[in-house]
Protein backbone atom coordinates (compact mmCIF):
# COMPACT_ATOMS: atom_id res chain seq x y z
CA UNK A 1 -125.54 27.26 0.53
CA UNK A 2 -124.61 25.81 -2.76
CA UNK A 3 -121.60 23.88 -3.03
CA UNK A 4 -119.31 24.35 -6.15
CA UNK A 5 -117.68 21.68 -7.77
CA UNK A 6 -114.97 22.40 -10.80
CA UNK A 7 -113.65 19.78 -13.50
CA UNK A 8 -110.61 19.98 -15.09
CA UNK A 9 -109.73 16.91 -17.31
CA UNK A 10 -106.73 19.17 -18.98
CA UNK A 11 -104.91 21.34 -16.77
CA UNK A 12 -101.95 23.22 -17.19
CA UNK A 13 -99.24 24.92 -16.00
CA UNK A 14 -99.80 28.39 -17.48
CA UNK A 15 -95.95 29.71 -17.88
CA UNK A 16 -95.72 33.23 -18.34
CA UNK A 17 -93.10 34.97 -20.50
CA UNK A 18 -93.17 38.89 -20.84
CA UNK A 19 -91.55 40.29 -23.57
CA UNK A 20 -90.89 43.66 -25.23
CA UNK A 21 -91.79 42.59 -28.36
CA UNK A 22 -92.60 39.07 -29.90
CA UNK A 23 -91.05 38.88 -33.32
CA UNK A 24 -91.30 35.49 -34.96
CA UNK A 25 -87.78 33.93 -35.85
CA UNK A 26 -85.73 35.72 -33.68
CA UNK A 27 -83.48 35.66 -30.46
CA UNK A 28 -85.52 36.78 -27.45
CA UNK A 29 -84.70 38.02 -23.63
CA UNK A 30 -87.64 38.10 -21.33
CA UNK A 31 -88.46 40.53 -19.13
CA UNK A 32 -90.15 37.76 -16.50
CA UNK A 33 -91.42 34.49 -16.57
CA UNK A 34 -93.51 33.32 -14.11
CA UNK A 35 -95.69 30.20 -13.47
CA UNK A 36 -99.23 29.43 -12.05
CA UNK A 37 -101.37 26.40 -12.18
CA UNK A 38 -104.04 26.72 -14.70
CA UNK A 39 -106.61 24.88 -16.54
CA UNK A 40 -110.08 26.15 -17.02
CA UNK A 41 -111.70 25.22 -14.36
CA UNK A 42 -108.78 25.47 -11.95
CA UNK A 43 -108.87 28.97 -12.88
CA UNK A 44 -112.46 29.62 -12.00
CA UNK A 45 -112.10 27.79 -8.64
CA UNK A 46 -109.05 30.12 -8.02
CA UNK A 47 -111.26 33.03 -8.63
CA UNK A 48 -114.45 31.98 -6.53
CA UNK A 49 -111.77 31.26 -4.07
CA UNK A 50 -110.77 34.78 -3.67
CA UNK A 51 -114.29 35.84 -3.94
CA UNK A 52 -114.89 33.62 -0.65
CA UNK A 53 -117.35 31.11 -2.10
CA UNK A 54 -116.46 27.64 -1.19
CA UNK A 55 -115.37 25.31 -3.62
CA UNK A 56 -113.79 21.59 -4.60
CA UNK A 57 -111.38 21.04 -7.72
CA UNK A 58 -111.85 18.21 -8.73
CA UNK A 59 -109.69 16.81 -12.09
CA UNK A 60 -106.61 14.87 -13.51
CA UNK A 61 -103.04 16.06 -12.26
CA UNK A 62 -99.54 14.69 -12.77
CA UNK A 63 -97.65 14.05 -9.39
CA UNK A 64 -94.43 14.49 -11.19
CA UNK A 65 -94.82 18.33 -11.01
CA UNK A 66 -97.84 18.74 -8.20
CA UNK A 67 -95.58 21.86 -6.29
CA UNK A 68 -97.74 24.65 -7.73
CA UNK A 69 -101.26 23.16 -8.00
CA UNK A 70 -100.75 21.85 -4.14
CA UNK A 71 -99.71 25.94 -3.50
CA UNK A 72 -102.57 27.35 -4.97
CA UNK A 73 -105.21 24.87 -3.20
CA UNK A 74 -103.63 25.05 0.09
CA UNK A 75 -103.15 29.24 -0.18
CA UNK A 76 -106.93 29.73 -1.10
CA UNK A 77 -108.23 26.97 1.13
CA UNK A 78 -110.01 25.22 -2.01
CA UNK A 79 -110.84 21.98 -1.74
CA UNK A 80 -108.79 19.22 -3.72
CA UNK A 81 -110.45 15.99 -4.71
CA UNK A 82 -108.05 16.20 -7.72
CA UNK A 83 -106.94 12.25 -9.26
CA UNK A 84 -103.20 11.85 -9.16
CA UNK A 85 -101.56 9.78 -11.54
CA UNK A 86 -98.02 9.08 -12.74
CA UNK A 87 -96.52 12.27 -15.01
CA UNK A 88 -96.24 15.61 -15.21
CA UNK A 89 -99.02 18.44 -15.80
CA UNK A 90 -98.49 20.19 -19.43
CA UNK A 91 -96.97 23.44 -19.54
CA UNK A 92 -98.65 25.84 -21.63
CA UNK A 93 -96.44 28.90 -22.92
CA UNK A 94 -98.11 32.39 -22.73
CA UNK A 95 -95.78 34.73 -24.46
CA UNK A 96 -96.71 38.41 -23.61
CA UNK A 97 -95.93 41.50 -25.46
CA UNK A 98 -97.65 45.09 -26.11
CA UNK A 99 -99.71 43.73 -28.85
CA UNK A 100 -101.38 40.99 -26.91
CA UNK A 101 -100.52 37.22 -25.76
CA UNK A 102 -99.40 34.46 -27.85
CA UNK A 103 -100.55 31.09 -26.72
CA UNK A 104 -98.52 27.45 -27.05
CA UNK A 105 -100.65 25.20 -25.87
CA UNK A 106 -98.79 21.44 -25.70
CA UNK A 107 -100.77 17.67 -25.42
CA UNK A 108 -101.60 17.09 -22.24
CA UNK A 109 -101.89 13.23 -20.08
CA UNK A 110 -103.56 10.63 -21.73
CA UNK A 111 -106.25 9.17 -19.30
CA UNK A 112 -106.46 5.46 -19.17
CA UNK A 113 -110.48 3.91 -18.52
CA UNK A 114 -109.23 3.49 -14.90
CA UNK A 115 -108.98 7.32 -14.54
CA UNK A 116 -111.97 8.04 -15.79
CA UNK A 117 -113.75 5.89 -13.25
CA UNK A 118 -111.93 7.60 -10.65
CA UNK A 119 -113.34 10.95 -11.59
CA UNK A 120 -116.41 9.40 -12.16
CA UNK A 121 -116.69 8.12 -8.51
CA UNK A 122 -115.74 11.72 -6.97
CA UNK A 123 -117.99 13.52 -9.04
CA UNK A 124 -120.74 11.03 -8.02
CA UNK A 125 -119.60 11.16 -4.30
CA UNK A 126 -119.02 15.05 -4.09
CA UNK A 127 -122.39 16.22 -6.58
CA UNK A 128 -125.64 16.09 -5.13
CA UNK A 129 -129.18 18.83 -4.67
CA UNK A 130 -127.19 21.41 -3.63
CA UNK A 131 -124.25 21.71 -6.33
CA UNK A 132 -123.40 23.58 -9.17
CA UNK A 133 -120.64 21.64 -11.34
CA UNK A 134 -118.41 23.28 -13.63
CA UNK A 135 -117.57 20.99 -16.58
CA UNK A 136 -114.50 23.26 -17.84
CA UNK A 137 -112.19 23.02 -20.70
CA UNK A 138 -110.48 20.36 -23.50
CA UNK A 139 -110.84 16.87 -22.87
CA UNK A 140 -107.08 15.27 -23.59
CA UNK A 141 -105.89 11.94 -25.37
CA UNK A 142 -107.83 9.03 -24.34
CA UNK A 143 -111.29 10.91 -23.70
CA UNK A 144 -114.49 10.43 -26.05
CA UNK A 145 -115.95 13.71 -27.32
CA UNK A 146 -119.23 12.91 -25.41
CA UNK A 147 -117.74 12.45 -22.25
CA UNK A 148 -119.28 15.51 -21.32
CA UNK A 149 -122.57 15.21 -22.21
CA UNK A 150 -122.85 11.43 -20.01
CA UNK A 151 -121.09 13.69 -17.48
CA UNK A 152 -123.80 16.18 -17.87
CA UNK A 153 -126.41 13.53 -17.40
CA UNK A 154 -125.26 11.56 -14.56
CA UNK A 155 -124.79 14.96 -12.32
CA UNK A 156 -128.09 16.11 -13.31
CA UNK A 157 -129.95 12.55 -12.20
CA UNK A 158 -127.89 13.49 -8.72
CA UNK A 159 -129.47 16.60 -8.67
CA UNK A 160 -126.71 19.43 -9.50
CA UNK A 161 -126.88 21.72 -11.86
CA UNK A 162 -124.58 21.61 -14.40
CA UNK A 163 -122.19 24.83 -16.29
CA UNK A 164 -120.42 24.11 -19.41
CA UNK A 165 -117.47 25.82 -20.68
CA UNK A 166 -116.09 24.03 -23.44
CA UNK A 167 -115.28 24.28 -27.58
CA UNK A 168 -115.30 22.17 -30.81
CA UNK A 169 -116.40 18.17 -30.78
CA UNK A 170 -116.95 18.34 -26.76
CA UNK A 171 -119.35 21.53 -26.34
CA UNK A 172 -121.69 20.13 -29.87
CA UNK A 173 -122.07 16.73 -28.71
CA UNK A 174 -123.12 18.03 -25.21
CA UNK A 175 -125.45 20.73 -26.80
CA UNK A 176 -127.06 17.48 -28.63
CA UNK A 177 -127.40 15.21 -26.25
CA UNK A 178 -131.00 14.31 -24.96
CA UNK A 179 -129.68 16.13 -20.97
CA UNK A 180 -128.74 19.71 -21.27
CA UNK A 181 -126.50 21.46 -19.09
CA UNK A 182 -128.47 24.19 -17.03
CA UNK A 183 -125.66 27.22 -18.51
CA UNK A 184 -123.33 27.39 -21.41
CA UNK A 185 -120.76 29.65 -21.74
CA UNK A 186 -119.06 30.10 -25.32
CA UNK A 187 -117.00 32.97 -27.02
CA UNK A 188 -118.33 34.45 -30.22
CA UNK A 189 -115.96 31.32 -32.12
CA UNK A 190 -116.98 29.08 -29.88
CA UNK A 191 -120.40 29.72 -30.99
CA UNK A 192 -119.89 30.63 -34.70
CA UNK A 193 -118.34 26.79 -34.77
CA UNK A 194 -121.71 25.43 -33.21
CA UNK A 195 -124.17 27.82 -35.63
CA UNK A 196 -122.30 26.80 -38.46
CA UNK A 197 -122.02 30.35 -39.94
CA UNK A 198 -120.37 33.49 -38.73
CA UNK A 199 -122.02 35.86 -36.10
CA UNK A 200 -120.05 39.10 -36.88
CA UNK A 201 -122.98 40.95 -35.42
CA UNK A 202 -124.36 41.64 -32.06
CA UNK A 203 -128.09 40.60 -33.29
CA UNK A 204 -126.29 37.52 -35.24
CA UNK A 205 -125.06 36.26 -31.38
CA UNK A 206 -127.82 37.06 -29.65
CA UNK A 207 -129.86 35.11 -32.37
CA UNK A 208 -127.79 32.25 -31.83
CA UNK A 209 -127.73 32.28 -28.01
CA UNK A 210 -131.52 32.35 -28.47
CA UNK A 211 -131.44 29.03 -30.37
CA UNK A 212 -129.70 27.65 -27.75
CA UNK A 213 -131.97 28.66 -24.79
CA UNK A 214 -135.26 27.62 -27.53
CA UNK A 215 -133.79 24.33 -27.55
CA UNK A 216 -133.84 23.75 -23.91
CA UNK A 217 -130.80 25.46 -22.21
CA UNK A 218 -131.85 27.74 -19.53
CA UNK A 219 -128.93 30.20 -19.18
CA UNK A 220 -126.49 31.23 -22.00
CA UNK A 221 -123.45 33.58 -21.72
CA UNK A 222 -121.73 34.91 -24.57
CA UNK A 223 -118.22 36.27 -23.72
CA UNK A 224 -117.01 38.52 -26.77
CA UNK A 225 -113.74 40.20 -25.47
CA UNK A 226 -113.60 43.83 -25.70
CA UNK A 227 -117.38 44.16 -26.27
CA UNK A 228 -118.46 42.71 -23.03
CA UNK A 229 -120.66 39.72 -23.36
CA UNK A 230 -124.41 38.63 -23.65
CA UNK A 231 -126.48 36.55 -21.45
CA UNK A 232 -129.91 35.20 -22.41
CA UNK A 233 -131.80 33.49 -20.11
CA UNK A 234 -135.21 31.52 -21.02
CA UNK A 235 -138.47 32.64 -18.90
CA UNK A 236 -141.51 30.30 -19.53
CA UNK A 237 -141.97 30.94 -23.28
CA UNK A 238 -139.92 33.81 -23.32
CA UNK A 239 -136.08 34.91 -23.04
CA UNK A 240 -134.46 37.90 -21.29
CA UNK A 241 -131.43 39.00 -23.11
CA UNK A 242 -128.43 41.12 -21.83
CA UNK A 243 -125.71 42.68 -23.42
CA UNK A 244 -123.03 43.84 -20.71
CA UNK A 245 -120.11 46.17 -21.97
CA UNK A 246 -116.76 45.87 -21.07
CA UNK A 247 -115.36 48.74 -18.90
CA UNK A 248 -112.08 50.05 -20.05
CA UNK A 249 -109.04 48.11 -18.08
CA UNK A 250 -105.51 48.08 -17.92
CA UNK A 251 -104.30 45.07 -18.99
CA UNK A 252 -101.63 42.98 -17.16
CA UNK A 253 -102.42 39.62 -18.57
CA UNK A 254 -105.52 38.58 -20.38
CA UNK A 255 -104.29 34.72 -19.32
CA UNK A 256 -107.98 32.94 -17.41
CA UNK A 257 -109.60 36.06 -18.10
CA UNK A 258 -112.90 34.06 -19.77
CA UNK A 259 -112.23 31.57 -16.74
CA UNK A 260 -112.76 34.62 -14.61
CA UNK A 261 -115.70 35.46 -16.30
CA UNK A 262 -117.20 32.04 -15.94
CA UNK A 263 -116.37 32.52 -12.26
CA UNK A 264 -118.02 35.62 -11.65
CA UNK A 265 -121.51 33.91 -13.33
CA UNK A 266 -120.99 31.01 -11.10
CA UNK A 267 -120.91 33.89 -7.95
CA UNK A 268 -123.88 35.03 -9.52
CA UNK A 269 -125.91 32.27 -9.40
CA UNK A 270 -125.19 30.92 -5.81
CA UNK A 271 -126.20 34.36 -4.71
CA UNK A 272 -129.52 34.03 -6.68
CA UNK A 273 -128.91 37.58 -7.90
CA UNK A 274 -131.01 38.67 -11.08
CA UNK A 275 -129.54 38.44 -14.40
CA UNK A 276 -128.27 41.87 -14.79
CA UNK A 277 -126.52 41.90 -11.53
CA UNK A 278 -125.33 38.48 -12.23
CA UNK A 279 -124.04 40.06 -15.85
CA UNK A 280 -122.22 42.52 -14.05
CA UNK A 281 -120.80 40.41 -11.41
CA UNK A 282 -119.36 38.62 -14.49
CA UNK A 283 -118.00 41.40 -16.18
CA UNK A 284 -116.32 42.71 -12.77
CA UNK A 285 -114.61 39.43 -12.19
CA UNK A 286 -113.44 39.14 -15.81
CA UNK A 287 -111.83 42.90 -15.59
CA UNK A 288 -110.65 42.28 -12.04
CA UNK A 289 -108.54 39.56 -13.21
CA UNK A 290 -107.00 41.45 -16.42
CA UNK A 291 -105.36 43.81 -13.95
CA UNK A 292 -103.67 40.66 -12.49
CA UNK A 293 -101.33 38.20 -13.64
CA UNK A 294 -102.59 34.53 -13.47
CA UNK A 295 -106.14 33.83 -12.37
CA UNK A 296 -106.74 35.72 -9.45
CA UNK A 297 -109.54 38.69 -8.16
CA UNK A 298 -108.12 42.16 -6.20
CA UNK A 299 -109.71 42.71 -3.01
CA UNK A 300 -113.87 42.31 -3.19
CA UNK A 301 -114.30 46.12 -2.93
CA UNK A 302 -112.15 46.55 -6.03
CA UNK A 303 -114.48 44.18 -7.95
CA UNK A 304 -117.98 45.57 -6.30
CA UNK A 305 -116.48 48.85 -7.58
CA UNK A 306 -116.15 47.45 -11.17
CA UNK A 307 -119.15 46.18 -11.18
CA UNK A 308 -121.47 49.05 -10.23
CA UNK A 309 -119.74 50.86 -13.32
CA UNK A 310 -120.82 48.49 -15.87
CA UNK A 311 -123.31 49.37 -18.09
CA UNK A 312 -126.13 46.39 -18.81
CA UNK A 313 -128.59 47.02 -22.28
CA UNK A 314 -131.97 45.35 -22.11
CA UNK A 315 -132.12 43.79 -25.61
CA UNK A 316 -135.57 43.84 -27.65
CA UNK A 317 -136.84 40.10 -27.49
């Protein structure tokens, strides 16, 4: 069975705070607050937690505020190989109203070189043949943008396969690096910042999701909100490309839902399922988790259910 491994270098406490209506510069009453430990890929091991696939978060945490990420990991029996240092997590601010969520997202630790060896040494320890890592998120104060492409490197000289989920500085200098990750997974911005020109259509995404695979990256997933997402995966000298549409939802939070996404792929390919089921898998975990607040799936039926409904489109190559 493979083994999943998640990094999170910036996590968060994700706060919560429903309102009836976000109006800048004025006096406010919430409706609810509530909080739950986040960071990228804390939120996809939540998810593939509740999905029943067994995994180890690894990352930085604060012990000054460690209540709620010890919760989670002991209520969904996930593994934590998590570096503790002096502190306290960030708290993000996720301010919810009918048109949407607003997002405050403050600095988070600053990791000394000491750190960084630390996670170093349990990602070396804990990767191996039989793991897929999830390289997830920002990298905070203190962190080179390129730490995830050596990351990428080392794991893949242990064997694992590598999943990247990450934006700006961090995601280009990985997709340039001489070791690829095996999957990407940007938003449409994500990947109109590493094109270097806007992709407003579907053809202008999948075009650049095909650069990406031509240049040696085996899988690439392109979530794009409301419109589903793509996947392109490379075959010998050719690609097969996906477009997966998003089923209609009711919303209770959209907060981890492109964590949830990443989660479902991740499902996918430790089942070895083909690309369109993995696609839907994806989409089912994503849609799952909208109807939830934080980063967590209903009951598996509930998502199977999703994702037999979702409609896949073979695109022309």
């Amino acid at each position: 069975m493979t083994r999943v491994l998640t990094l999170t270098l910036n996590p968060a406490i994700d706060r919560t705070v429903t309102l009836d209506r976000l109006e800048p510069g004025a006096v406010h009453r919430a409706r609810a607050v509530r909080d739950d430990a986040g960071g990228k890929g804390v939120n996809v091991a939540s998810c593939l937690a509740d999905w029943g696939v067994p995994v180890t978060a690894t990352g930085v945490l604060g012990a000054g505020n460690a209540a709620a990420f010890e919760a989670l990991f002991s209520a969904k029996g996930i593994d934590d190989r998590c570096v503790w240092v002096p502190g306290e997590t960030r708290t993000n601010l996720k301010l919810v109203d009918p048109a949407g969520t607003t997002d405050v997202n403050l600095p988070g630790l600053t990791l000394d070189p000491a750190t960084l060896r630390a996670i170093r040494a349990v990602l070396a320890e804990a990767a191996g043949p039989d793991t897929l890592v999830v390289l997830a998120g920002s990298l905070p104060a203190g962190v080179e943008a390129g730490l995830y492409a050596e990351l990428t490197a080392e794991l893949k000289e242990r064997g694992a396969r590598v999943l990247l989920d990450a934006s700006g500085p961090p995601l280009a200098a990985a997709l340039a690096a001489r070791v690829l990750p095996d999957a990407v997974k940007p938003n449409r911005h994500e990947l109109e910042e590493w094109a270097g020109r806007p992709l407003p259509a579907l053809a202008d995404v999948v075009a650049a999701a095909r650069e990406l695979v031509r240049r040696g990256i085996p899988l690439v997933a392109v979530s794009l909100g409301a419109e589903g997402a793509v996947f392109v995966r490379g075959r010998g000298t050719r690609d097969e490309a996906l477009h997966a549409l998003a089923p209609a939802t009711d919303v209770a939070s959209t907060v981890g839902a492109g964590d949830a996404l990443v989660a479902g792929l991740v499902a996918g390919l430790c089942a070895d399922r083909s690309l369109a089921d993995t696609a839907r898998l994806a989409l089912a975990f994503a849609a799952g988790k909208l109807t939830r607040a934080g980063a967590h799936l209903p009951g598996r039926g509930a998502v199977e259910a999703i994702a037999e409904g979702i409609e896949v489109r073979v695109l022309p190559a």
